[in-house]
PDB file of N, CA and C in Angstrom:
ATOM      1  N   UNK A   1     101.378 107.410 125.244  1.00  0.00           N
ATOM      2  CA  UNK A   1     101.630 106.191 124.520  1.00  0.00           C
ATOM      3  C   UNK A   1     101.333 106.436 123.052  1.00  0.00           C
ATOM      4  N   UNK A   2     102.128 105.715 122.015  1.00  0.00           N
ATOM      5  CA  UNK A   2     101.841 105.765 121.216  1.00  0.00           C
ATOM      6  C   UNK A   2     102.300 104.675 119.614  1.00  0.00           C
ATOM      7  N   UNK A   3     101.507 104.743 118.501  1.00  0.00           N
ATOM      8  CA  UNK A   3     101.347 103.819 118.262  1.00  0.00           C
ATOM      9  C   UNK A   3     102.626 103.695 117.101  1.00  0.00           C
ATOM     10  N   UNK A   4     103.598 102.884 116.424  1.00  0.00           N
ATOM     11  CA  UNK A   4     104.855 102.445 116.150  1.00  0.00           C
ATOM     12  C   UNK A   4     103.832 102.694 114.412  1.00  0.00           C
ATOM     13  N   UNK A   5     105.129 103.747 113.601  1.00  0.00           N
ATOM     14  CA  UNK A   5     104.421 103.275 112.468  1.00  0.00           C
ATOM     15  C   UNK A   5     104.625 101.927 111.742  1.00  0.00           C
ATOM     16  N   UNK A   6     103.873 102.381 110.350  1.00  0.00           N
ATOM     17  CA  UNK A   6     103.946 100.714 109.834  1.00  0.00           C
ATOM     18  C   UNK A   6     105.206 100.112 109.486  1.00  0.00           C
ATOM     19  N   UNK A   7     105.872 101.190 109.033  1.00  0.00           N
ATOM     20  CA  UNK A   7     107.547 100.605 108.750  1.00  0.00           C
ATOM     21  C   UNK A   7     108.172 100.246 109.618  1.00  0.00           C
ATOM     22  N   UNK A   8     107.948 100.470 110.799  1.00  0.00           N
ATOM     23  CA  UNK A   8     108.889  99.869 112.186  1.00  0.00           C
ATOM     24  C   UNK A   8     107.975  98.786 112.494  1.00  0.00           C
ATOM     25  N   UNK A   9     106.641  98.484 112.201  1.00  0.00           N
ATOM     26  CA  UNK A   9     106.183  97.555 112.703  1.00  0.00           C
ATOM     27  C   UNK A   9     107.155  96.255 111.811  1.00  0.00           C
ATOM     28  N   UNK A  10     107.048  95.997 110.802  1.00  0.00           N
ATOM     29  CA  UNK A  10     107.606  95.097 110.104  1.00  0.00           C
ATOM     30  C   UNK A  10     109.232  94.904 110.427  1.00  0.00           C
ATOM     31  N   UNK A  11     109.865  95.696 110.804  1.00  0.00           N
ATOM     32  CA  UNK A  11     111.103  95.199 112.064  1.00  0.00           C
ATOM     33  C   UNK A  11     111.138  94.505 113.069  1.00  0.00           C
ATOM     34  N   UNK A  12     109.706  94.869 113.855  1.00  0.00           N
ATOM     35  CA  UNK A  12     108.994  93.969 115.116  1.00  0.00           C
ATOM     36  C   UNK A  12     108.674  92.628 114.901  1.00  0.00           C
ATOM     37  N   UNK A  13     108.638  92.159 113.652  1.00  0.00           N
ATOM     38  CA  UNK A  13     108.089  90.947 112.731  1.00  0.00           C
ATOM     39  C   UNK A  13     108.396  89.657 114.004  1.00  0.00           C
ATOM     40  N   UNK A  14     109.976  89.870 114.060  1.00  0.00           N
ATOM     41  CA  UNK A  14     110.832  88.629 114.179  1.00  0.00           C
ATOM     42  C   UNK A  14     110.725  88.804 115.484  1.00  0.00           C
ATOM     43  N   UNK A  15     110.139  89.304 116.408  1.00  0.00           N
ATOM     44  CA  UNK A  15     109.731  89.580 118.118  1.00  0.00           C
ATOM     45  C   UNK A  15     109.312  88.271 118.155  1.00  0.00           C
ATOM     46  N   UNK A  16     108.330  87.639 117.525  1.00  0.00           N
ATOM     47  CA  UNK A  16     107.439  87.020 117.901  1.00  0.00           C
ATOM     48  C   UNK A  16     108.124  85.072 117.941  1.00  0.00           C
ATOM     49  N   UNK A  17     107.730  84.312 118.613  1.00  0.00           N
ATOM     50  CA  UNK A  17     108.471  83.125 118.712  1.00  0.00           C
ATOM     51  C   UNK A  17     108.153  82.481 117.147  1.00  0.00           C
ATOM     52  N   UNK A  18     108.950  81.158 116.880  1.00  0.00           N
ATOM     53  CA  UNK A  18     109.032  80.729 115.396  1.00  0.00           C
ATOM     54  C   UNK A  18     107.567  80.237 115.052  1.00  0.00           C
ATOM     55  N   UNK A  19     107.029  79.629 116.211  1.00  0.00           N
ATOM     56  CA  UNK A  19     105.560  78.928 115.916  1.00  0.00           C
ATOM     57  C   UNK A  19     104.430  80.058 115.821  1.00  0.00           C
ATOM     58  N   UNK A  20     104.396  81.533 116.028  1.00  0.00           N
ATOM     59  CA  UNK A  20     103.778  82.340 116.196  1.00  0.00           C
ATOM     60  C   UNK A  20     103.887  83.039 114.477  1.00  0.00           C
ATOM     61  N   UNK A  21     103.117  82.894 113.376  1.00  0.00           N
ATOM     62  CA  UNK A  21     103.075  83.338 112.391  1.00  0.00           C
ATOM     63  C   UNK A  21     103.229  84.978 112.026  1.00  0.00           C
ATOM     64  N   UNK A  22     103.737  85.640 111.398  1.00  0.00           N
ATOM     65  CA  UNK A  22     103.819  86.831 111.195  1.00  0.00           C
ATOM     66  C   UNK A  22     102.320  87.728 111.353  1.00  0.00           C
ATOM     67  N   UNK A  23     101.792  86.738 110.390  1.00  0.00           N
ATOM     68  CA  UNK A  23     100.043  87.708 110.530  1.00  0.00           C
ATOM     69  C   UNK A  23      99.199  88.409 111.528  1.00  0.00           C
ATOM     70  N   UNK A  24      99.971  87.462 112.674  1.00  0.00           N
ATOM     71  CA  UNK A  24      99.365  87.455 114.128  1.00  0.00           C
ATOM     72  C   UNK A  24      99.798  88.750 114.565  1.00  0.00           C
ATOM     73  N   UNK A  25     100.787  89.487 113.751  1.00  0.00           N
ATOM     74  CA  UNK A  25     100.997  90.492 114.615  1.00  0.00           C
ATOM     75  C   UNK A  25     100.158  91.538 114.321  1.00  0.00           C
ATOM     76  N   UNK A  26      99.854  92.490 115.050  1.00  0.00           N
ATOM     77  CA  UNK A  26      98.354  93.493 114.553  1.00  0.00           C
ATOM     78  C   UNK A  26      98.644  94.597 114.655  1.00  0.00           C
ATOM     79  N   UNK A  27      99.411  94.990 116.029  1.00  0.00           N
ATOM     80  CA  UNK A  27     100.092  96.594 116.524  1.00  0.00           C
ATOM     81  C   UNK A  27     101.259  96.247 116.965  1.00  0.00           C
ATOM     82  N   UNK A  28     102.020  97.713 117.570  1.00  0.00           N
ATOM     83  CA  UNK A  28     103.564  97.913 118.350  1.00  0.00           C
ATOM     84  C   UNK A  28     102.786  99.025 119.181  1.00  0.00           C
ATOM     85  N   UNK A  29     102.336  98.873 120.428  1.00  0.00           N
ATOM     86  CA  UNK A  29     102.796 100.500 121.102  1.00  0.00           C
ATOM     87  C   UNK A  29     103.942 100.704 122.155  1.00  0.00           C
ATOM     88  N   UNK A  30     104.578 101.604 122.189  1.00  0.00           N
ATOM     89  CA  UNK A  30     105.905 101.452 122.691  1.00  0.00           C
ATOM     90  C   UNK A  30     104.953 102.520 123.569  1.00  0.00           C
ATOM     91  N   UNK A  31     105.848 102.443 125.102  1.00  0.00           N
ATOM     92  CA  UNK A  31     105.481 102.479 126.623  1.00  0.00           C
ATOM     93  C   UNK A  31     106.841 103.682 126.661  1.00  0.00           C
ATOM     94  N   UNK A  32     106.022 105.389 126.708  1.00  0.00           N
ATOM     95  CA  UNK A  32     106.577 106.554 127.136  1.00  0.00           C
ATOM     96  C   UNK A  32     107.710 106.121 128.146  1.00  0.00           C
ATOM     97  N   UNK A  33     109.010 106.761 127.790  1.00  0.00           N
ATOM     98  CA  UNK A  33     109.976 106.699 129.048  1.00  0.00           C
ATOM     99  C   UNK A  33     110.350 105.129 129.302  1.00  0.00           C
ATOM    100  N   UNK A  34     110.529 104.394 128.669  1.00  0.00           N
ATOM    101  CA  UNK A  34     111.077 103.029 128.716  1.00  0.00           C
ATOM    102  C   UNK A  34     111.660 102.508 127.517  1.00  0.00           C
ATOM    103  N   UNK A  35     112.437 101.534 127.678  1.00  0.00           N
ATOM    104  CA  UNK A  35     113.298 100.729 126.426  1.00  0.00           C
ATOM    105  C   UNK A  35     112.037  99.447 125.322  1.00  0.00           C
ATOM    106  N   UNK A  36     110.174  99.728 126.427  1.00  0.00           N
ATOM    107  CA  UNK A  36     109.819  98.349 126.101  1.00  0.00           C
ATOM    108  C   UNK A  36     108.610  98.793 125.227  1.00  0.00           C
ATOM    109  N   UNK A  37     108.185  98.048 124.515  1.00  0.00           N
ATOM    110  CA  UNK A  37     107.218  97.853 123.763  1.00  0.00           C
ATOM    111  C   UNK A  37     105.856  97.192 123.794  1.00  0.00           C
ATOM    112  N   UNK A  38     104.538  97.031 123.576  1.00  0.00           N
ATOM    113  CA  UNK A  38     103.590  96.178 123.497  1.00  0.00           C
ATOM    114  C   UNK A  38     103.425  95.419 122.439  1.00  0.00           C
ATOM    115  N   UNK A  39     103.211  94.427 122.092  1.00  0.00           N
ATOM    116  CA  UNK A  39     103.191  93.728 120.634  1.00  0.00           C
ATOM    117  C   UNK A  39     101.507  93.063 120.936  1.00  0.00           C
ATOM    118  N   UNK A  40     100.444  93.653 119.907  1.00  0.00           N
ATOM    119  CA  UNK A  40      99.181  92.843 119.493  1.00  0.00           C
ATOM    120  C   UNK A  40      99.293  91.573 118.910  1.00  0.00           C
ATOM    121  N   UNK A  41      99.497  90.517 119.478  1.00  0.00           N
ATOM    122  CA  UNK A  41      99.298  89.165 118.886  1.00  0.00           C
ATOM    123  C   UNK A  41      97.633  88.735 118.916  1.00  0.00           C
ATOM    124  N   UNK A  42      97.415  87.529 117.846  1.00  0.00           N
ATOM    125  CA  UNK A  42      96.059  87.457 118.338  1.00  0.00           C
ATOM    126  C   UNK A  42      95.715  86.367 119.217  1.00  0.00           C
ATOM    127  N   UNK A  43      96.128  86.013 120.200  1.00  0.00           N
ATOM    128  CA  UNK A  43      95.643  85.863 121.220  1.00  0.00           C
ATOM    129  C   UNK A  43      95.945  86.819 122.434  1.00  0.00           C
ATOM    130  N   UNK A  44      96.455  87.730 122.073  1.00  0.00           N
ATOM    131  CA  UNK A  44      97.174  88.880 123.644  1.00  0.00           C
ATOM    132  C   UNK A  44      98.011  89.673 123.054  1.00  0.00           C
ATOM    133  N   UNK A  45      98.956  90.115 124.407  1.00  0.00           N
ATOM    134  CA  UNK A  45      99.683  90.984 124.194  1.00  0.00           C
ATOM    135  C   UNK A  45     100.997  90.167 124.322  1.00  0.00           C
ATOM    136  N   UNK A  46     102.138  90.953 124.192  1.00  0.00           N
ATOM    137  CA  UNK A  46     103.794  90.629 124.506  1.00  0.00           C
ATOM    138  C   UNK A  46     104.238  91.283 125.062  1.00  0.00           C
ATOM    139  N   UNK A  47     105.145  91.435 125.764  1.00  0.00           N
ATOM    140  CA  UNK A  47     106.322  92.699 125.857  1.00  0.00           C
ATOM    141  C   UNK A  47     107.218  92.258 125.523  1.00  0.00           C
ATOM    142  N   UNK A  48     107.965  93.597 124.679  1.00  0.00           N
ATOM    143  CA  UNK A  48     109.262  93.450 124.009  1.00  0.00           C
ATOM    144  C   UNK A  48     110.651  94.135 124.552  1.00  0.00           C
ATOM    145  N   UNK A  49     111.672  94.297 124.065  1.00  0.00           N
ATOM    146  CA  UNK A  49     112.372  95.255 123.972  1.00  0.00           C
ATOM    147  C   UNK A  49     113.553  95.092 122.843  1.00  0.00           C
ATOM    148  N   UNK A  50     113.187  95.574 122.069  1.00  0.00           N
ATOM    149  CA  UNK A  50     114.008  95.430 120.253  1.00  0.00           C
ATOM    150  C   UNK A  50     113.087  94.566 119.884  1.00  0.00           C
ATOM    151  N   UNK A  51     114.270  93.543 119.546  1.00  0.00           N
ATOM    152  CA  UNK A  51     113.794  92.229 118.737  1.00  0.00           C
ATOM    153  C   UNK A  51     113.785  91.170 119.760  1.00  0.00           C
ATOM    154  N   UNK A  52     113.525  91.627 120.955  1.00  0.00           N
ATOM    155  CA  UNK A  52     113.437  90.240 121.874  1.00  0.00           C
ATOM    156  C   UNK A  52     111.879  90.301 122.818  1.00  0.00           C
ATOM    157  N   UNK A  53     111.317  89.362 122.952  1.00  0.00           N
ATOM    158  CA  UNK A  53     110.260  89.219 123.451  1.00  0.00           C
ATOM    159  C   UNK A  53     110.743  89.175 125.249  1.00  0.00           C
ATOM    160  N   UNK A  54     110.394  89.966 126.015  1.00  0.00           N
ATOM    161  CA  UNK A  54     110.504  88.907 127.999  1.00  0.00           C
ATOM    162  C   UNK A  54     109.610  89.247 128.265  1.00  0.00           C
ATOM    163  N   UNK A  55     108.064  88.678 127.524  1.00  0.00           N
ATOM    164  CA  UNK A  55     106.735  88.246 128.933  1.00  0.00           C
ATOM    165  C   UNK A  55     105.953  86.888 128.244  1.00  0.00           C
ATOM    166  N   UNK A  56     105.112  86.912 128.733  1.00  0.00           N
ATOM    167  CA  UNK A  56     104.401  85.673 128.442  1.00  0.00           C
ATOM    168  C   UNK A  56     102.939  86.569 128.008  1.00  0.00           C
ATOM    169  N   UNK A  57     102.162  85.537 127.415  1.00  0.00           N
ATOM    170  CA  UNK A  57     101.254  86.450 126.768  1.00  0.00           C
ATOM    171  C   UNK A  57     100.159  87.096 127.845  1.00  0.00           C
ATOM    172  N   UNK A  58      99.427  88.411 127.429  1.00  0.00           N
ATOM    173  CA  UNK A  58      98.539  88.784 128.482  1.00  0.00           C
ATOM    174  C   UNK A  58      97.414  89.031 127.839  1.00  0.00           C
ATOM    175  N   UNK A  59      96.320  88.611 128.429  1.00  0.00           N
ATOM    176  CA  UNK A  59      95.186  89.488 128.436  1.00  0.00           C
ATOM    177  C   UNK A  59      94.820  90.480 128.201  1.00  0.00           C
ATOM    178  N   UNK A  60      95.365  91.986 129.015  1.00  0.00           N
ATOM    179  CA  UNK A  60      95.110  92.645 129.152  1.00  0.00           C
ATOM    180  C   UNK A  60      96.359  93.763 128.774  1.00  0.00           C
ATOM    181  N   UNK A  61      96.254  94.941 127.855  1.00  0.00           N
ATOM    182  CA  UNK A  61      97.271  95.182 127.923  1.00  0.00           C
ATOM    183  C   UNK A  61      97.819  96.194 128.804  1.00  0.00           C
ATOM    184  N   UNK A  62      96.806  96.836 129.791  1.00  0.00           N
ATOM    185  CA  UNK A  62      96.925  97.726 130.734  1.00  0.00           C
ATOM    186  C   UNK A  62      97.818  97.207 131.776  1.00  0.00           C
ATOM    187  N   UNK A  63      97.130  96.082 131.726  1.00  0.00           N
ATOM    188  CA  UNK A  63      97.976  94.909 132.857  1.00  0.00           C
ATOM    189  C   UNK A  63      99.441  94.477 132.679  1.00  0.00           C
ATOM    190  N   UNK A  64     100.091  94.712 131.517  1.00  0.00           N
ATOM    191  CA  UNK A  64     101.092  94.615 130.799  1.00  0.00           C
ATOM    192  C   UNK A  64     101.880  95.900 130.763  1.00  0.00           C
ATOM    193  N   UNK A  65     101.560  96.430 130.508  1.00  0.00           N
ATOM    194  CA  UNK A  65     102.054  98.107 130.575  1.00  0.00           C
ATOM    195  C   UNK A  65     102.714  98.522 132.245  1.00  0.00           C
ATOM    196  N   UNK A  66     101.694  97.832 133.068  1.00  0.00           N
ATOM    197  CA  UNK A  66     101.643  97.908 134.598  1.00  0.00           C
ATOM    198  C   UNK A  66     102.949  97.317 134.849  1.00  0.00           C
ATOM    199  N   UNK A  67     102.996  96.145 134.173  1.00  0.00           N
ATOM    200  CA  UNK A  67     104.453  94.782 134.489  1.00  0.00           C
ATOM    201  C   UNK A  67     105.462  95.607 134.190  1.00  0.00           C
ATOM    202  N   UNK A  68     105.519  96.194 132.947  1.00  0.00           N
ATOM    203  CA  UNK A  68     106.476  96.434 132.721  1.00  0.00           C
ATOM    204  C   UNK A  68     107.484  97.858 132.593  1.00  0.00           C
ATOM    205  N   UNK A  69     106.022  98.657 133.607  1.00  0.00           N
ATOM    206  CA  UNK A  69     107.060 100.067 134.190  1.00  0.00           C
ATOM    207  C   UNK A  69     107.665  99.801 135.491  1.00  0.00           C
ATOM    208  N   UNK A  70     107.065  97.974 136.141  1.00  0.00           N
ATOM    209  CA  UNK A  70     108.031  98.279 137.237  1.00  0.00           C
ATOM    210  C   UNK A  70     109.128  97.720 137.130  1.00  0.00           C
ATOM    211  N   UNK A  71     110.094  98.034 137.937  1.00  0.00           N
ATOM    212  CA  UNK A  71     111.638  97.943 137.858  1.00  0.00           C
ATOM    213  C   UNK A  71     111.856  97.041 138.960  1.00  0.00           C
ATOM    214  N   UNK A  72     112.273  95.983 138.331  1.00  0.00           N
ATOM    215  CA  UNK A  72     112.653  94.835 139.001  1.00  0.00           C
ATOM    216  C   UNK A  72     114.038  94.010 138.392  1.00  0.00           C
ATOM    217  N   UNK A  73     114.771  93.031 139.237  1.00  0.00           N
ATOM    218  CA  UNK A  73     116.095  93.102 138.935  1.00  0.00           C
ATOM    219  C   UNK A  73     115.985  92.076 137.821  1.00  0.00           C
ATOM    220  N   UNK A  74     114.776  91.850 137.128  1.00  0.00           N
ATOM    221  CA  UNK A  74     115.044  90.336 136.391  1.00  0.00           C
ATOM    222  C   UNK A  74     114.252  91.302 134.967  1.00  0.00           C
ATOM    223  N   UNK A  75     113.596  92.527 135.054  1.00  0.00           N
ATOM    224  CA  UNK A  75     113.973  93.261 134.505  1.00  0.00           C
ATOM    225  C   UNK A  75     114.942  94.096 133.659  1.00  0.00           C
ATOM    226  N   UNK A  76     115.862  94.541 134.942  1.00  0.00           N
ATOM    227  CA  UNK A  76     117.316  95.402 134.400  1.00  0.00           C
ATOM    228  C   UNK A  76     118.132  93.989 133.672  1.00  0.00           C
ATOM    229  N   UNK A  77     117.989  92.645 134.211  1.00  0.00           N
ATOM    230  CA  UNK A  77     118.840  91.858 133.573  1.00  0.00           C
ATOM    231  C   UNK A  77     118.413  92.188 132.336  1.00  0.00           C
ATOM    232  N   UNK A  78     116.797  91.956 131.990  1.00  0.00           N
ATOM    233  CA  UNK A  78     116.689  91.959 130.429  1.00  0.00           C
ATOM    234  C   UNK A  78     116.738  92.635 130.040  1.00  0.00           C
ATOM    235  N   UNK A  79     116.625  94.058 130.136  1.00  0.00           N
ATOM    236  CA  UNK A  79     117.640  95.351 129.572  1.00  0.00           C
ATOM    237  C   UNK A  79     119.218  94.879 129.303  1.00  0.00           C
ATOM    238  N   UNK A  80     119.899  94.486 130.281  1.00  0.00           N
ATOM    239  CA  UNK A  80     121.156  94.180 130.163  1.00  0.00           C
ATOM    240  C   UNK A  80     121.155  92.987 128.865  1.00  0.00           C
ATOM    241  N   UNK A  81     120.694  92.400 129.145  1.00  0.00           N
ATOM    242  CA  UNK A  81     120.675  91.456 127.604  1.00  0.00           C
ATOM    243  C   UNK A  81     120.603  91.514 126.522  1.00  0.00           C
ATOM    244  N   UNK A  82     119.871  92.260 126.374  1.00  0.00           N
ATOM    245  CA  UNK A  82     119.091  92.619 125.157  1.00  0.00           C
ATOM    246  C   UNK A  82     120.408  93.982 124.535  1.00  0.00           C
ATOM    247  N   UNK A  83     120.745  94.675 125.088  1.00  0.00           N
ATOM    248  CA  UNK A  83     122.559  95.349 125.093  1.00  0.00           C
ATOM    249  C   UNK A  83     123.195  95.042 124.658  1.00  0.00           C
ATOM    250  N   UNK A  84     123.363  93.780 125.631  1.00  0.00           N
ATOM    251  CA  UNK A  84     124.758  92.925 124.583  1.00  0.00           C
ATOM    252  C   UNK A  84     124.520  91.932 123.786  1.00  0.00           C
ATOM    253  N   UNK A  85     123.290  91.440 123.596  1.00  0.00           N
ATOM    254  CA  UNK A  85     123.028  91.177 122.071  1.00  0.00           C
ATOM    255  C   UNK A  85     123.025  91.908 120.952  1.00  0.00           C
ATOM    256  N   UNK A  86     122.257  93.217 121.313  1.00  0.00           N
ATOM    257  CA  UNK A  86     122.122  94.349 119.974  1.00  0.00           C
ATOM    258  C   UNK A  86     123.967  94.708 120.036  1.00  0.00           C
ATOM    259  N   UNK A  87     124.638  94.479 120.563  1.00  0.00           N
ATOM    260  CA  UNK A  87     125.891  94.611 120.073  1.00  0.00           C
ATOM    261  C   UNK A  87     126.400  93.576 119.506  1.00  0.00           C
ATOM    262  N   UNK A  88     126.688  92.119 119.829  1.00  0.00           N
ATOM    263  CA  UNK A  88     126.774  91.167 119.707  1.00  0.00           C
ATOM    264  C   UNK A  88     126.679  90.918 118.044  1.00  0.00           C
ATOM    265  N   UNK A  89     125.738  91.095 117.523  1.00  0.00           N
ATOM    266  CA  UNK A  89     125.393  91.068 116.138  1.00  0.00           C
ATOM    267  C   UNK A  89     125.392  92.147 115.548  1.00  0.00           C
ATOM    268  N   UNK A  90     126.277  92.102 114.555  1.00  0.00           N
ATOM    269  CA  UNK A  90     126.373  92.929 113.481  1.00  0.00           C
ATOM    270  C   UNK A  90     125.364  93.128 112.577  1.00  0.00           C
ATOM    271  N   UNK A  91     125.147  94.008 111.986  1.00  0.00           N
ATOM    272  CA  UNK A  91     124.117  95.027 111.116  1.00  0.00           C
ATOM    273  C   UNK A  91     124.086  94.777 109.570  1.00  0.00           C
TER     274      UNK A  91
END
């Protein structure tokens, strides 16, 4: 695992929902061998993948990491989503 430098962190900015202030964000560690990310908010963690948030906040981020190497079909959807959005919008 490892930790997202600072210039990609500030891409991660807009992960976070509108009521969730920028400041709050603290780290990125992106999860070896997967499309997903961890985001340090200060109350927890996130999981990401790009610019889209799919978890709810956690506690723990081991526990999070755990969620989100397993492969489940509501999973691959949000892989699939997150696809044809990053295509969807132009650059």
């Amino acid at each position: 695992m490892k930790i997202v430098e600072q210039e990609n962190t500030q891409t991660n900015v807009d992960l976070l929902d509108k009521h969730e202030s920028n400041s709050e964000l603290q780290e990125v560690t992106t999860i070896d061998e997967t499309p997903f990310a961890i985001v340090k908010i200060a109350n927890g963690y996130i999981g990401v993948i790009g610019q889209h948030r799919i978890t709810e906040v956690h506690e723990s981020k081991k526990e999070l990491e755990k969620e989100l190497k397993r492969i489940t079909w509501n999973r691959v959807t949000q892989v699939i989503w997150a696809v044809v959005e990053k295509f969807k919008t132009p650059e």
